[in-house]
Protein backbone atom coordinates (compact mmCIF):
# COMPACT_ATOMS: atom_id res chain seq x y z
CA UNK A 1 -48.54 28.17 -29.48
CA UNK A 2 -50.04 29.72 -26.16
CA UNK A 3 -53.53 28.14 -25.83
CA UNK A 4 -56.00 30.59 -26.78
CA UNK A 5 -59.44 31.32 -25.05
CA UNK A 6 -61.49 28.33 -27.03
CA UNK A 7 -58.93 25.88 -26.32
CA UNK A 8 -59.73 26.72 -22.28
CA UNK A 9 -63.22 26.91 -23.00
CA UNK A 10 -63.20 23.51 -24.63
CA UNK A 11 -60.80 21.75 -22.07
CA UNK A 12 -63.30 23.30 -19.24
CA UNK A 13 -66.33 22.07 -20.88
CA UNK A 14 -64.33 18.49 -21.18
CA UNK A 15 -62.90 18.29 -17.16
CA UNK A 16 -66.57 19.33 -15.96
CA UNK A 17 -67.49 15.54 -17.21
CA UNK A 18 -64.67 14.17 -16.33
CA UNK A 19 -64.59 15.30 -12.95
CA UNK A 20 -68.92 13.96 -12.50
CA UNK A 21 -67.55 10.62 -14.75
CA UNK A 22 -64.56 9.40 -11.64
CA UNK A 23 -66.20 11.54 -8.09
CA UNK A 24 -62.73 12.47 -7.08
CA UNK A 25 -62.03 12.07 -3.50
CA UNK A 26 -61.18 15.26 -2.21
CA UNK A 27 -59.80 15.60 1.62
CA UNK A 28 -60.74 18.85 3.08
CA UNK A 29 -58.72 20.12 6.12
CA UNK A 30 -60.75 23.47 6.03
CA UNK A 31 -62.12 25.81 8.28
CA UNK A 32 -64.82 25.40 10.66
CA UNK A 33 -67.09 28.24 9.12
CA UNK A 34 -66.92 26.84 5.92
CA UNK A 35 -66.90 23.21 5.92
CA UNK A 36 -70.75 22.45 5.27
CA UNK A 37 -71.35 24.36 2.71
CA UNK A 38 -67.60 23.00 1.22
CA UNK A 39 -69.01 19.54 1.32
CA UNK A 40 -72.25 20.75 -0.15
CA UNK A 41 -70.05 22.52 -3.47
CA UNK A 42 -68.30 19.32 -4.01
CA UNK A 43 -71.31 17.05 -3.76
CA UNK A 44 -73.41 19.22 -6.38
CA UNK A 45 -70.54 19.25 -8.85
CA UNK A 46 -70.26 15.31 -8.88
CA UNK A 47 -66.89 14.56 -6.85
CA UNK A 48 -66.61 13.25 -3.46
CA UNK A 49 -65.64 14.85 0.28
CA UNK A 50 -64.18 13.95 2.94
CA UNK A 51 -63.33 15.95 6.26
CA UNK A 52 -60.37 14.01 7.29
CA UNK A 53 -58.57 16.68 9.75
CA UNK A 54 -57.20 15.33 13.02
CA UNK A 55 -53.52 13.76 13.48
CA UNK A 56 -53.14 9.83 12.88
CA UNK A 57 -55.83 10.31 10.24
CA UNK A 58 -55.06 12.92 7.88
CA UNK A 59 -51.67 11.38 6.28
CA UNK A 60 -52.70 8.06 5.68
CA UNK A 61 -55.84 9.41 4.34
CA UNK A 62 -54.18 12.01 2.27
CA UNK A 63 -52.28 9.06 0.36
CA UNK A 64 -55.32 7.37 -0.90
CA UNK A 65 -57.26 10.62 -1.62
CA UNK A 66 -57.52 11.61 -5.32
CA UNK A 67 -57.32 15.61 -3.73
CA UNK A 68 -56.90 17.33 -1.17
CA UNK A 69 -57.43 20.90 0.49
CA UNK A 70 -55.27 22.32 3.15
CA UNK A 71 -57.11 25.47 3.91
CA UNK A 72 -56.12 27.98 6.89
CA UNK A 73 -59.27 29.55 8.20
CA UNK A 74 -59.56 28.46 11.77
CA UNK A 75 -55.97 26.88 11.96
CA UNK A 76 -56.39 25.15 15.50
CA UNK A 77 -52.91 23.55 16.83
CA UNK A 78 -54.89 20.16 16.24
CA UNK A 79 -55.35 20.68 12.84
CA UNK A 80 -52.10 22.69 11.83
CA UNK A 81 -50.43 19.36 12.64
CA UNK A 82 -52.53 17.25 10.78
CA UNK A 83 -52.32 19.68 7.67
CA UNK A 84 -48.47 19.20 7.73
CA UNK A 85 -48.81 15.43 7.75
CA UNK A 86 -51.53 15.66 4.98
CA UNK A 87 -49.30 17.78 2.99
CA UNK A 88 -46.30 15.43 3.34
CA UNK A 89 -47.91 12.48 2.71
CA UNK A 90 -49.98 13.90 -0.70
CA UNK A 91 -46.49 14.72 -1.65
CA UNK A 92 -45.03 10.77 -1.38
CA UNK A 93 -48.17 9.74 -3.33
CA UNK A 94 -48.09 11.93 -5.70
CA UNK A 95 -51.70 13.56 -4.61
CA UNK A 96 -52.83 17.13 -5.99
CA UNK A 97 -53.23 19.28 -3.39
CA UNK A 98 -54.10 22.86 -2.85
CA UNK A 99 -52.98 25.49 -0.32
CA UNK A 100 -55.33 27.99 0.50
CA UNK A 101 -53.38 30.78 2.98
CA UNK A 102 -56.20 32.42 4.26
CA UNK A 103 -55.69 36.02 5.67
CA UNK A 104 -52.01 35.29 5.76
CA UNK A 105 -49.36 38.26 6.71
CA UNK A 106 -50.49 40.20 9.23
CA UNK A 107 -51.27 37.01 12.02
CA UNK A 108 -48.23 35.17 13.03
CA UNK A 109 -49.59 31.65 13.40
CA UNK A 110 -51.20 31.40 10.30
CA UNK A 111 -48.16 32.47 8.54
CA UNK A 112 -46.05 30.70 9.99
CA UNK A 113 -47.75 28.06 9.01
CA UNK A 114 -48.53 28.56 5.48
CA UNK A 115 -44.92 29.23 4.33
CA UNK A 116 -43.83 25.64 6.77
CA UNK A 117 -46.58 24.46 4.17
CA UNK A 118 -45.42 26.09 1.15
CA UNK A 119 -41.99 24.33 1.41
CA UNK A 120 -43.81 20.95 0.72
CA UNK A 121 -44.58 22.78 -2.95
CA UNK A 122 -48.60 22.29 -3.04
CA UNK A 123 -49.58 21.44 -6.51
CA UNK A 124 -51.87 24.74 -6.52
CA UNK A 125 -52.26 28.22 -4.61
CA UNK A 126 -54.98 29.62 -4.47
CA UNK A 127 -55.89 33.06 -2.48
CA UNK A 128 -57.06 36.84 -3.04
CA UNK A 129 -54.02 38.98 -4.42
CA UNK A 130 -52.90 40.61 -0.77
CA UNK A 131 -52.92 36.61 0.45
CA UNK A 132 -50.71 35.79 -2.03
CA UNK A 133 -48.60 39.07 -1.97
CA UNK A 134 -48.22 38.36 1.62
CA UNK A 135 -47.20 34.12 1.25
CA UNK A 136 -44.38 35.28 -1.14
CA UNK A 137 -43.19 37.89 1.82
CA UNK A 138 -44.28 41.39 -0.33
CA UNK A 139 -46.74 42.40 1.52
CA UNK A 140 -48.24 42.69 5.39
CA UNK A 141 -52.02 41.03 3.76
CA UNK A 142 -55.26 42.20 3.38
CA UNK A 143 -57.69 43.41 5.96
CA UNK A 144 -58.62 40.12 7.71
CA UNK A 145 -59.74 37.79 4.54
CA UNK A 146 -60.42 40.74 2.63
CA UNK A 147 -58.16 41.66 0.44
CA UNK A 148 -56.19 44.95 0.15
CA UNK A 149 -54.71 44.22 -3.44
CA UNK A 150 -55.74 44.16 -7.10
CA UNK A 151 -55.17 40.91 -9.30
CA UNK A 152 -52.94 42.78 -11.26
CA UNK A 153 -50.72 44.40 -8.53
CA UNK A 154 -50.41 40.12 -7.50
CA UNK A 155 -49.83 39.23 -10.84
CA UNK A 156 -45.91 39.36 -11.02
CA UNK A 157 -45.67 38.00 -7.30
CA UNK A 158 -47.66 35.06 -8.01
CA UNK A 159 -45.33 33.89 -11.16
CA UNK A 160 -42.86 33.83 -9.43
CA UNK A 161 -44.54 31.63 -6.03
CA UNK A 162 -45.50 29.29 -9.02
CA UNK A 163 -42.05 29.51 -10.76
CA UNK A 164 -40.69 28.09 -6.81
CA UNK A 165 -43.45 25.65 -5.74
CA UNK A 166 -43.18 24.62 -9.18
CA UNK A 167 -46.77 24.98 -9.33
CA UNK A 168 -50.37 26.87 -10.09
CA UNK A 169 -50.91 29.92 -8.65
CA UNK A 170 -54.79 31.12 -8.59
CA UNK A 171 -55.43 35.00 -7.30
CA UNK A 172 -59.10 35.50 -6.66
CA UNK A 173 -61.03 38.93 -7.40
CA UNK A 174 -63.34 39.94 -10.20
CA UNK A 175 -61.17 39.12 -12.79
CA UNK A 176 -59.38 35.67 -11.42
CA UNK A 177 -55.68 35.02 -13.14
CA UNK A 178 -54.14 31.53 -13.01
CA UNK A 179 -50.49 31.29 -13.71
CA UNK A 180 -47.63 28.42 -13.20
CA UNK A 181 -45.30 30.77 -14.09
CA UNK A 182 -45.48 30.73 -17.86
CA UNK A 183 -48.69 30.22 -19.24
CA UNK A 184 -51.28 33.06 -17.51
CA UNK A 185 -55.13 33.22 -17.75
CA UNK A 186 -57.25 35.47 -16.93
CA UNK A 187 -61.10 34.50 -16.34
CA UNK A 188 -63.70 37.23 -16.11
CA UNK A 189 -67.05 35.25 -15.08
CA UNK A 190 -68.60 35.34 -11.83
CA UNK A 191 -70.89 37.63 -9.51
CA UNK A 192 -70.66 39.54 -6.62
CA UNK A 193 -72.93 37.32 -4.73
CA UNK A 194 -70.25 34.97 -4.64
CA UNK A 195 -68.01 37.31 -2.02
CA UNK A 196 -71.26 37.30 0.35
CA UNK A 197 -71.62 34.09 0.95
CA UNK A 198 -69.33 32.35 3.72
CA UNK A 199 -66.93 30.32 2.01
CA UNK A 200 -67.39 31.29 -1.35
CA UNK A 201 -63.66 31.57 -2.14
CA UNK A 202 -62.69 28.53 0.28
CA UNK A 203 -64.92 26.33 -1.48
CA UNK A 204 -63.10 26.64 -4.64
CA UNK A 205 -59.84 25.34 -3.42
CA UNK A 206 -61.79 22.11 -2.88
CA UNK A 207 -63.29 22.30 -6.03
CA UNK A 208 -59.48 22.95 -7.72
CA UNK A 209 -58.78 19.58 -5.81
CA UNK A 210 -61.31 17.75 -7.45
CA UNK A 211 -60.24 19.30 -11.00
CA UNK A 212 -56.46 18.72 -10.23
CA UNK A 213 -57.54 14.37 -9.37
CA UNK A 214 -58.73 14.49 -12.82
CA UNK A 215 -55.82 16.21 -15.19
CA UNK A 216 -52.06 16.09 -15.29
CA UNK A 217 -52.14 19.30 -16.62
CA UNK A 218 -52.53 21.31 -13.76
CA UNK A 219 -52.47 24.40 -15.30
CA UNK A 220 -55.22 23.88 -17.61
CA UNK A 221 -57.59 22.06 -14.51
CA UNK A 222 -57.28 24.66 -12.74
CA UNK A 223 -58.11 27.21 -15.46
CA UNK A 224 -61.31 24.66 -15.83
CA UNK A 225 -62.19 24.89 -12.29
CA UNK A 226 -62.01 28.50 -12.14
CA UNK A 227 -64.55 28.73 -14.95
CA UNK A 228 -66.92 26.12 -13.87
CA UNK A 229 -67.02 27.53 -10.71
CA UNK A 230 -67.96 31.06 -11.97
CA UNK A 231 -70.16 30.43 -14.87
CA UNK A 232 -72.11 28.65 -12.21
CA UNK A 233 -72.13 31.79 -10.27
CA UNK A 234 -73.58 33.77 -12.55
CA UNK A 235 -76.42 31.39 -13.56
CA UNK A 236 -77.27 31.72 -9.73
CA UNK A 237 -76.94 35.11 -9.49
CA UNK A 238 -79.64 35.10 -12.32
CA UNK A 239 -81.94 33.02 -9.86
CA UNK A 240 -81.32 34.68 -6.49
CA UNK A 241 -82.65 37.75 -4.72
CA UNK A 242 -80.06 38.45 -1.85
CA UNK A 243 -76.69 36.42 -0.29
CA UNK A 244 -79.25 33.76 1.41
CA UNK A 245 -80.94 32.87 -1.90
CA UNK A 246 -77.60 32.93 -4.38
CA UNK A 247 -76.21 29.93 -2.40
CA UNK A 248 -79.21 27.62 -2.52
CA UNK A 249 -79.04 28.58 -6.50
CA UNK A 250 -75.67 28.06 -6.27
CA UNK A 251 -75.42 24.80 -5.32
CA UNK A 252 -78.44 24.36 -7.40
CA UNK A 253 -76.44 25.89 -10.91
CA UNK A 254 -73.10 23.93 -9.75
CA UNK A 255 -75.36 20.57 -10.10
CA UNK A 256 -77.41 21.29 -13.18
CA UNK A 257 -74.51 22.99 -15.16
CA UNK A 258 -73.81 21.57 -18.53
CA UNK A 259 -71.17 21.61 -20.54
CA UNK A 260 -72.88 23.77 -23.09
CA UNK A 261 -73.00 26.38 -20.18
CA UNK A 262 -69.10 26.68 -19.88
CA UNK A 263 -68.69 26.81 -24.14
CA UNK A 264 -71.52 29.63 -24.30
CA UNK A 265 -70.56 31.78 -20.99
CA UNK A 266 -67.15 31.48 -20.45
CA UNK A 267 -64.84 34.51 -20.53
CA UNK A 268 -61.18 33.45 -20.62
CA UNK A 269 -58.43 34.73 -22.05
């Protein structure tokens, strides 16, 4: 039987402590705009973070990581070749890590880039629906990191990335769908707030890190993540008057959130 919408809720509520009980180690190579406030998510939900993003560095580090994030913001030539090495190396140990092909398609290096990336099958995807159109080569991307693309019109693109990495696919918008190309979930928490705040969506590919360190079931931890991350989001959004306000709550809700919060809010199906 297809796991039904309590069984996520329940496995969410579970990973949240699991995730504060071990502090995974989670190695972001990120983007520059982002990286603070990344740290910032991961250290209010209870794991661990670690910038580890130059050459000589990032593989060895990669294989004693419990995550990592391989994000393509601000993809400097530096840092593009320590991704690749990170990438490699999490993939001879065994490490969960997470692609994040930001504004991929319609600029060259970037794309390059991610699909060099996506032949070292990442344990998750995670980007809006034109990002992920656009990594499978059906589509030219959004406007910038905006996307130009519903979930749904991603939806049948993004099985079948996952059914080739062999992996989880995540497409971002206001109703997020997870997939790994035969189970498919759809989660419909969150707030607007969260898409005017720099690095909103970037931190969550972190965040799917830290879930990923903690389950096997990659699938369902990123599922988990996904809620966590935007029934926390919505308990902000309760707190805050404006953009500036919703991510001091934010990182507020992502440290006080309880398990009982994810079994009475979440929406998944």
């Amino acid at each position: 039987m297809p796991p039904t919408s309590a069984d996520h809720t329940a496995f969410a509520a579970q990973a949240l402590a699991r995730v504060r009980a071990h502090s995974p180690l989670v190695q972001c190579l990120t983007n520059s705009v982002v990286t603070g406030f990344t740290a910032n998510v991961l250290l209010a939900l209870g794991a661990s973070p670690a910038m580890v993003d130059i050459p000589g560095e990032a593989g060895p580090f990669a294989e004693v990581a419990s995550g990592v994030l391989v994000n393509l913001g601000t993809p400097h030539a530096e840092q593009r070749s320590a991704m690749i090495e990170a990438a490699q190396a999490a993939g001879s140990a065994g490490t969960a890590w997470v692609l994040d092909p930001v504004a991929v398609g319609a600029l060259p290096v970037r794309t390059a880039l991610a699909r060099e990336l996506l032949e070292l099958r990442p344990t998750v995807v995670r980007g809006n629906a034109s990002e992920i159109i656009a990594l499978a080569g059906a589509g030219g991307g959004g406007r910038g990191v905006d996307s130009s693309d519903g979930v749904e019109e991603a939806e049948e693109t993004a099985r079948r990335l996952a059914d080739e990495t062999g992996g989880v696919v995540a497409v971002s918008g206001p109703v997020d769908l997870v997939t790994d190309g035969t189970r498919t979930a759809r989660i419909a928490n969150g707030d607007a707030l969260l898409t005017r705040v720099t690095g909103g969506g970037c931190a969550l590919g972190a965040v799917m890190a830290a879930y990923a360190a903690v389950d096997e079931d990659r699938f369902a931890s990123t599922v988990a993540a996904v809620t966590a991350y935007t029934v926390a989001a919505e308990l902000a959004a309760k707190q805050a008057s404006g953009p500036g306000s919703f991510a001091v709550a934010f990182l507020d809700a992502l440290a006080a959130l309880r398990e009982s919060d994810i079994v009475g809010r979440a929406a998944v199906s």
